[in-house]
Protein backbone atom coordinates (compact mmCIF):
# COMPACT_ATOMS: atom_id res chain seq x y z
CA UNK A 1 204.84 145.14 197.30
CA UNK A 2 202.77 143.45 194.89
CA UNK A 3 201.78 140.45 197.90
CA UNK A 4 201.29 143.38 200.06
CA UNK A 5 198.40 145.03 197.55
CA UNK A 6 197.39 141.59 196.71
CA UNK A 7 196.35 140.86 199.96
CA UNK A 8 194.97 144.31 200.35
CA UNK A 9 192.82 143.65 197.29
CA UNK A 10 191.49 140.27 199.04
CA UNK A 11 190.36 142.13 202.85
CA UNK A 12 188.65 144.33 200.31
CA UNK A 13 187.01 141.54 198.32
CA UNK A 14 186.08 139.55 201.64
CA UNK A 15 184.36 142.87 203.39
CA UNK A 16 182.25 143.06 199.64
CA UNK A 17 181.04 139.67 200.40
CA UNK A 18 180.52 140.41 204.49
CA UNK A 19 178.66 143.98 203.91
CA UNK A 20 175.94 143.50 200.98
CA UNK A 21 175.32 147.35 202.24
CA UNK A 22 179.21 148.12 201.10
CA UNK A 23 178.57 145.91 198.03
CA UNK A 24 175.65 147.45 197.43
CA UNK A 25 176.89 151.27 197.44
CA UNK A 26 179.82 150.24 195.21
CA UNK A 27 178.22 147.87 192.92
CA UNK A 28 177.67 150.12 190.34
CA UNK A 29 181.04 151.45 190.15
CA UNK A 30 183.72 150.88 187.65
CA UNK A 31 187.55 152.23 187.87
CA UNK A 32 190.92 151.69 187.04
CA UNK A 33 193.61 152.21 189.98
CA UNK A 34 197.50 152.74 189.51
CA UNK A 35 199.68 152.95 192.53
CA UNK A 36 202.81 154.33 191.93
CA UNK A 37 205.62 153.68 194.73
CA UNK A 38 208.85 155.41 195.40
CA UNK A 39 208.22 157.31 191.81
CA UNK A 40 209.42 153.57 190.45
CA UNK A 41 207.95 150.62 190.93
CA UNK A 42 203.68 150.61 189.53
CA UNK A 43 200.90 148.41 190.03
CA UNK A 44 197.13 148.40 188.67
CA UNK A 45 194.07 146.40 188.79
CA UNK A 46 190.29 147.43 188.91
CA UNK A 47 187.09 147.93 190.31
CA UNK A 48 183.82 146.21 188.63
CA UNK A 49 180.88 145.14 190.21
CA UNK A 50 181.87 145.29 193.91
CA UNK A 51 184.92 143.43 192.98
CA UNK A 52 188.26 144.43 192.80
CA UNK A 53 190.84 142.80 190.21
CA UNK A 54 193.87 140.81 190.43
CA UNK A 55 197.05 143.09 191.12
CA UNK A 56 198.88 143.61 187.73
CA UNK A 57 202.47 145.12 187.28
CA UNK A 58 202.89 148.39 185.61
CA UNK A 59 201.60 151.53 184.78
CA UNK A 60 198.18 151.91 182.80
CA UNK A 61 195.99 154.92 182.06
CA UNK A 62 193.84 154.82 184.91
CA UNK A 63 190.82 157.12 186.49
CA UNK A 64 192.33 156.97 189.76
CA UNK A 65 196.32 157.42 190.17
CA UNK A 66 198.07 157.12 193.74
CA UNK A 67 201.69 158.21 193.88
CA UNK A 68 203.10 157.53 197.61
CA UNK A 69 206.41 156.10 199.32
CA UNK A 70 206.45 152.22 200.46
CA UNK A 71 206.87 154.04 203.56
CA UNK A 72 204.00 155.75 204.15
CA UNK A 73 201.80 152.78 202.25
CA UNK A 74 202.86 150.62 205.29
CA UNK A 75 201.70 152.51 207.69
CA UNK A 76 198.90 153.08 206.24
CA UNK A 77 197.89 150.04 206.08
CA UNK A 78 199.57 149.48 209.68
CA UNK A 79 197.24 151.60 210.66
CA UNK A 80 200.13 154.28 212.01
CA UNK A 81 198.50 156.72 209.72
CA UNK A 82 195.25 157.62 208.31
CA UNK A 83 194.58 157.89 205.15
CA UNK A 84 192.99 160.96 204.50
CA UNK A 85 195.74 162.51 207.31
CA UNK A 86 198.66 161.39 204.56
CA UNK A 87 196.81 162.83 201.99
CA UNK A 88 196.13 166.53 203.89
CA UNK A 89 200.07 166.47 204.72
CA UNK A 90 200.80 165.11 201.38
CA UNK A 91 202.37 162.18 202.32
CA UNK A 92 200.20 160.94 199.45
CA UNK A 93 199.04 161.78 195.87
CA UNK A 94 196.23 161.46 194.78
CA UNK A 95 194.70 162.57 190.99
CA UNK A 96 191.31 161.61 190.85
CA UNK A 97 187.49 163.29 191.13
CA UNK A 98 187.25 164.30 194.90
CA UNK A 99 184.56 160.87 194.59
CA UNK A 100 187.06 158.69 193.37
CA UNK A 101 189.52 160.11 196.27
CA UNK A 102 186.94 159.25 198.97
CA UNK A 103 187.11 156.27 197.48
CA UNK A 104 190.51 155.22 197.87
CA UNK A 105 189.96 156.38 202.08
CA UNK A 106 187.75 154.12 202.19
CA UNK A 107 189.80 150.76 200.36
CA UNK A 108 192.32 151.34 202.77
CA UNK A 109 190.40 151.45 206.00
């Protein structure tokens, strides 16, 4: 899983340096993400200045936690399901501010 995010984490970096409008509406942002698979296995890393971290094992205190099954992550990013329709049938869990939620939609488009 941690390739799978890693990779994830570089389309993301690649569209900040495509979109300066994208960069630009995140720039100013700064967060800590956890991702929590399968109730198990955790990863982290973080957004600063447009740009979002390396993927780092384990389980940190972060503003934004995502709890969801491998599962559902894959087709997620499969584009089988939409984000935001996994997180109405709670397919997904997310505990963050309802901006830091809209957020995470978006990073996974």
């Amino acid at each position: 899983m941690k390739d799978t995010l890693q990779q994830l984490v570089a389309k993301v970096n690649r569209k900040f340096e495509d979109d300066p409008k994208y960069r630009e509406k995140l720039k100013s942002l700064t967060r800590s993400i956890n991702l929590e698979f399968d109730g198990k296995d955790s990863y982290h890393f973080y957004l600063k200045d447009a740009h979002l971290s390396d993927v780092e094992e384990g389980k940190i205190d972060a503003d934004i936690n995502v709890m969801v099954s491998s599962e559902v992550f894959s087709k997620i990013l499969s584009k089988e399901i939409d984000p935001l329709t996994a997180y109405l049938t709670k397919q997904i869990k997310i505990k963050a501010s309802l901006m830091d939620k809209l957020l995470i939609s978006d990073l996974l488009k």
